[in-house]
Protein backbone atom coordinates (compact mmCIF):
# COMPACT_ATOMS: atom_id res chain seq x y z
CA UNK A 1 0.00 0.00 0.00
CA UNK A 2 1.16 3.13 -0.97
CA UNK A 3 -0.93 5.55 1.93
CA UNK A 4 0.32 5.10 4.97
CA UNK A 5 -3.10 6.08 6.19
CA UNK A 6 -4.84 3.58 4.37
CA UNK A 7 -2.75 1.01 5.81
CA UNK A 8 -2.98 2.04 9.29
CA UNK A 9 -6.48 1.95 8.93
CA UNK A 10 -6.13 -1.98 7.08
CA UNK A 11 -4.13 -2.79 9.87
CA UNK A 12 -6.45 -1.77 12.44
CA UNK A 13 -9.33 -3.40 10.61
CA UNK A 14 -7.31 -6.55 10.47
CA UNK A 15 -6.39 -7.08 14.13
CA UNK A 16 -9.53 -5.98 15.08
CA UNK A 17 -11.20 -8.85 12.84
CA UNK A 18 -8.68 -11.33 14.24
CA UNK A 19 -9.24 -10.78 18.00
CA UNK A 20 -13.23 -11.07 17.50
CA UNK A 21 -12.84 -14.13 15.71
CA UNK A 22 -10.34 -15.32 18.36
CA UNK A 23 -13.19 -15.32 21.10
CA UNK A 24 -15.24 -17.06 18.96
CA UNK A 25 -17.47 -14.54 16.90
CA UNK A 26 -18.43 -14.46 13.53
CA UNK A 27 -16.47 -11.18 12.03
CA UNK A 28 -14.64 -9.95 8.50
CA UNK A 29 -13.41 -6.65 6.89
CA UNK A 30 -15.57 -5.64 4.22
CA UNK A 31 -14.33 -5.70 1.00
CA UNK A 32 -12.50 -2.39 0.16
CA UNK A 33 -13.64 -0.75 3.81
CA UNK A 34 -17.17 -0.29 2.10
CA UNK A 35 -15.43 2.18 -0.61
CA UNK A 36 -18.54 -0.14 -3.17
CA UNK A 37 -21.29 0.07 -1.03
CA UNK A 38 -23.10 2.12 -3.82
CA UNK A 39 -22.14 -0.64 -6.83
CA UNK A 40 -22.55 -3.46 -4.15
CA UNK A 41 -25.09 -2.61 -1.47
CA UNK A 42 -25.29 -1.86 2.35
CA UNK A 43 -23.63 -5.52 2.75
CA UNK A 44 -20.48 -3.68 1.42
CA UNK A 45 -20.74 -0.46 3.78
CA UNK A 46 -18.82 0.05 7.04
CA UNK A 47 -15.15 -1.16 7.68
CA UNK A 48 -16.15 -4.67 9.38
CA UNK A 49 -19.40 -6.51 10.01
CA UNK A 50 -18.79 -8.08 13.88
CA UNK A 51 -21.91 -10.96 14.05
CA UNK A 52 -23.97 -8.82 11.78
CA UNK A 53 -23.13 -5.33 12.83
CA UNK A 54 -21.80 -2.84 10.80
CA UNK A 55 -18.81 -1.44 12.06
CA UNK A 56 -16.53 1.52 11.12
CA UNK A 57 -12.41 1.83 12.50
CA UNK A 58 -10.81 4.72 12.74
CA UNK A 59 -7.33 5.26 13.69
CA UNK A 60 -5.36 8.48 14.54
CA UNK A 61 -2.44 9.07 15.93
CA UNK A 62 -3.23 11.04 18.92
CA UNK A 63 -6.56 12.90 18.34
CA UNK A 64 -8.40 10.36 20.85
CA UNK A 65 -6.93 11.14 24.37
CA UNK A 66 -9.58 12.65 25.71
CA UNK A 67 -11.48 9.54 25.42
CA UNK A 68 -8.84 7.33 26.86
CA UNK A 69 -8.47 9.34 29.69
CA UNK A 70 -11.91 9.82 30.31
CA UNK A 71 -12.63 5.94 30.62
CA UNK A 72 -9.70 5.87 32.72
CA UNK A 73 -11.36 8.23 35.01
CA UNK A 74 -12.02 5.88 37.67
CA UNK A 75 -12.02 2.64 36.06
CA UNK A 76 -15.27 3.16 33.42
CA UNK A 77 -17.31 0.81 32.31
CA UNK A 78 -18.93 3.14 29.78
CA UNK A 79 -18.35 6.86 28.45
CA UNK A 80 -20.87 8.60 26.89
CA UNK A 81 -20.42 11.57 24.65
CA UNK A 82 -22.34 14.15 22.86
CA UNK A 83 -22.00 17.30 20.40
CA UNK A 84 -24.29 19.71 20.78
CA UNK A 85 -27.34 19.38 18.56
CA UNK A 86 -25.98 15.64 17.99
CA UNK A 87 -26.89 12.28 19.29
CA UNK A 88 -24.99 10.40 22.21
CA UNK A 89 -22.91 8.10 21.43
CA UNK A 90 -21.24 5.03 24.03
CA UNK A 91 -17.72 4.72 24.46
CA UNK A 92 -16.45 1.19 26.10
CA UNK A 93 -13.54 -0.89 25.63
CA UNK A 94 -13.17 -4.14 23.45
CA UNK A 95 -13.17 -6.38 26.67
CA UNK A 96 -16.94 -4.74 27.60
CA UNK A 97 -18.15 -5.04 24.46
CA UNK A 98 -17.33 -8.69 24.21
CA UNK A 99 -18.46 -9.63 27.69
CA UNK A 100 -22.03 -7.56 26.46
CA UNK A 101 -21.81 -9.92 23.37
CA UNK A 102 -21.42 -13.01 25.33
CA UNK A 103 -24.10 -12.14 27.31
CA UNK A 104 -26.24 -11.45 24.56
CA UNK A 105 -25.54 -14.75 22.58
CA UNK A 106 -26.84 -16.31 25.72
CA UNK A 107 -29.82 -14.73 25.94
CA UNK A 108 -30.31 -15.29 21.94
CA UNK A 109 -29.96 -19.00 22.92
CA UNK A 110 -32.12 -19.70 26.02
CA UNK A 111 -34.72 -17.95 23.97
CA UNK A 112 -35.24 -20.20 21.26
């Protein structure tokens, strides 16, 4: 690859990918980080689909402190942040998210 950028972001996407399917989860980069989702469909947007979900990775070099410290504020679970005249959006780490899709799976299970 040629951009940096482009494979920072590919590498991200990549490890990402690998520790998801590592715990057992269904999850792949989409082809071309969704750069055909208008010649290919929504199946084809987003960076990664993670057991269905549409995903999006971003990587910067330092722009994301703020949110690192603030879920380091006394051990977070969560972080939630807002612009103004925008919606919330949850922060939490990889190891929450998991545990939450664990969790989830199990309920999916005991319900069928």
């Amino acid at each position: 690859m040629s951009n940096r950028n482009k494979q920072r972001g590919y590498e991200l996407e990549a490890e990402t990918a690998d520790a998801w399917r590592k715990a057992g989860f269904e999850a792949q980069r989409v082809f071309g980080s969704g750069a055909y989702k208008h010649q290919l469909g929504d199946d084809f947007a987003a960076d990664l689909r993670i057991e269905g979900f549409a995903v999006e990775a971003k990587r910067k070099k330092s722009g994301f402190k703020f949110i690192y410290n603030a879920l380091d504020q006394d051990d977070a679970d969560f972080l939630v942040i807002r612009q103004d005249r925008a919606e919330r959006i949850y922060v939490l780490r990889e190891k929450t998210l998991m545990e939450i899709m664990k969790n989830y799976r199990k309920l999916l299970v005991h319900c069928d």
